[in-house]
Protein backbone atom coordinates (compact mmCIF):
# COMPACT_ATOMS: atom_id res chain seq x y z
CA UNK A 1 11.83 13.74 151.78
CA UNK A 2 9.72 15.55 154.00
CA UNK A 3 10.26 18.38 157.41
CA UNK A 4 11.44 16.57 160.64
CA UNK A 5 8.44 16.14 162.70
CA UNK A 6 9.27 18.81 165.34
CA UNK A 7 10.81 21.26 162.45
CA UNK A 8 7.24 20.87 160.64
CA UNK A 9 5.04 21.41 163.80
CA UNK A 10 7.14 24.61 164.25
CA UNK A 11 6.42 25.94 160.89
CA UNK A 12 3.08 25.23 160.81
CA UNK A 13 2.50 27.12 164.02
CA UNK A 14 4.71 30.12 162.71
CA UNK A 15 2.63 30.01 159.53
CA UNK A 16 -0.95 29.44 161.09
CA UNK A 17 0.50 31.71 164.30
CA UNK A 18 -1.20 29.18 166.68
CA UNK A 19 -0.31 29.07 170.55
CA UNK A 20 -1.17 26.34 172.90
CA UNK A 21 -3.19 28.79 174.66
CA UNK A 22 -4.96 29.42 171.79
CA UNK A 23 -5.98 25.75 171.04
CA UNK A 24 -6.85 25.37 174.85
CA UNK A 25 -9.27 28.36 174.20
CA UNK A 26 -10.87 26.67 171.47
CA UNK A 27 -10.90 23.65 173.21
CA UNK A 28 -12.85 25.13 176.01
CA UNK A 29 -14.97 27.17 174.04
CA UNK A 30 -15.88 24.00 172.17
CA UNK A 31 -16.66 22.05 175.83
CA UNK A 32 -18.94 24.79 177.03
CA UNK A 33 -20.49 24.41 173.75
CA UNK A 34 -20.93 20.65 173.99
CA UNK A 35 -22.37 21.00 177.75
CA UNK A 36 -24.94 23.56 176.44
CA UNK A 37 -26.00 20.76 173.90
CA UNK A 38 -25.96 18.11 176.61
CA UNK A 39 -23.13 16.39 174.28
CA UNK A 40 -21.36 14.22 176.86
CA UNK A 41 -19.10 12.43 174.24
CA UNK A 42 -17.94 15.98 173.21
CA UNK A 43 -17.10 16.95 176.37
CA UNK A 44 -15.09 14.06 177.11
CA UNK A 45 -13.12 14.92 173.66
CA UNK A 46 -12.25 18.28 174.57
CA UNK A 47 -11.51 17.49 177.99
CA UNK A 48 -8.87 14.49 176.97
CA UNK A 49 -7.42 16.88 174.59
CA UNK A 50 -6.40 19.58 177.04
CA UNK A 51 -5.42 16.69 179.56
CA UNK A 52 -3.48 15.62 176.31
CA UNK A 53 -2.24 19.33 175.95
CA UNK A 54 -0.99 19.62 179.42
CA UNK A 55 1.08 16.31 179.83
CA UNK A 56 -1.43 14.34 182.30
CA UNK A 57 -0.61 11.26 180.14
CA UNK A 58 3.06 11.22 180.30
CA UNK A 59 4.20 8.63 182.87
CA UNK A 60 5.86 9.26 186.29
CA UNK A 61 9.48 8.86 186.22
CA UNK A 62 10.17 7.86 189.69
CA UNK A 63 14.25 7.94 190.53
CA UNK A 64 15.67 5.04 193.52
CA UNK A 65 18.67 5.41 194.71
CA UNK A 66 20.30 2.07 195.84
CA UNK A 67 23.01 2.63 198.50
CA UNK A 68 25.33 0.31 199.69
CA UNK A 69 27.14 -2.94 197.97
CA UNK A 70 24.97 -3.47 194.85
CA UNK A 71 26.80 -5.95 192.89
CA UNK A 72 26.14 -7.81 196.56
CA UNK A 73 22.69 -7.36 196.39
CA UNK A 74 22.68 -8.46 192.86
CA UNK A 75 24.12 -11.99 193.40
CA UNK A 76 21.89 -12.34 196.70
CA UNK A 77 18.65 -11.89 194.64
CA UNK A 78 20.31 -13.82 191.57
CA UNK A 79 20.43 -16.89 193.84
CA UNK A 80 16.96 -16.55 195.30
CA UNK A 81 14.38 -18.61 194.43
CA UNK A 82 11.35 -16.60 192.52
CA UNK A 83 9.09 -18.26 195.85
CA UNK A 84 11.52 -16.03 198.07
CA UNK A 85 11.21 -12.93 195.02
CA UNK A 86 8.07 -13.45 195.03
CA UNK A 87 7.63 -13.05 198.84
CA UNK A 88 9.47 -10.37 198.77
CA UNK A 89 7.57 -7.91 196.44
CA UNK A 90 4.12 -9.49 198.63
CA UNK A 91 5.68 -7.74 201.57
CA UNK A 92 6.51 -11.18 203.25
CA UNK A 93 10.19 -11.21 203.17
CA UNK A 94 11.40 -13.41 205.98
């Protein structure tokens, strides 16, 4: 049976003594590279990498707060009809 995931990743970076900033160097290093050669593809690598790197793909967690009677609000849109749901996520709520 093999290292937990996270465990693993930790050891290798111990054992290689790798930072993030490190591979965002290389990474950069590597893009400047790729513009010199007129590489577009390459670019576009390195680039989604660091994006990768830095979280821009992790989703939004948005947080609503409901106030008020919710189990109310549940049975009123429980009985509606998905016409009046449906109107009501258009912006046409009557």
């Amino acid at each position: 049976m093999g290292l937990p995931g996270a465990y693993r990743q930790q050891v290798f970076r111990e054992e290689l003594r790798v930072t993030k900033d490190d591979v965002v160097a290389g990474l950069l290093g590597a893009i400047k590279l790729a513009r010199e050669q007129q590489n577009p593809a390459a670019m576009i690598g390195g680039l989604v990498q660091i994006a990768k790197l830095c979280g821009l793909y992790e989703p939004e967690i948005s947080r609503i707060e409901v106030s008020g009677d919710v189990k109310r609000l549940e049975a009123k849109f429980a009985a509606m009809s998905d016409e009046e749901l449906l109107a009501i996520v258009a912006g046409r709520s009557s």
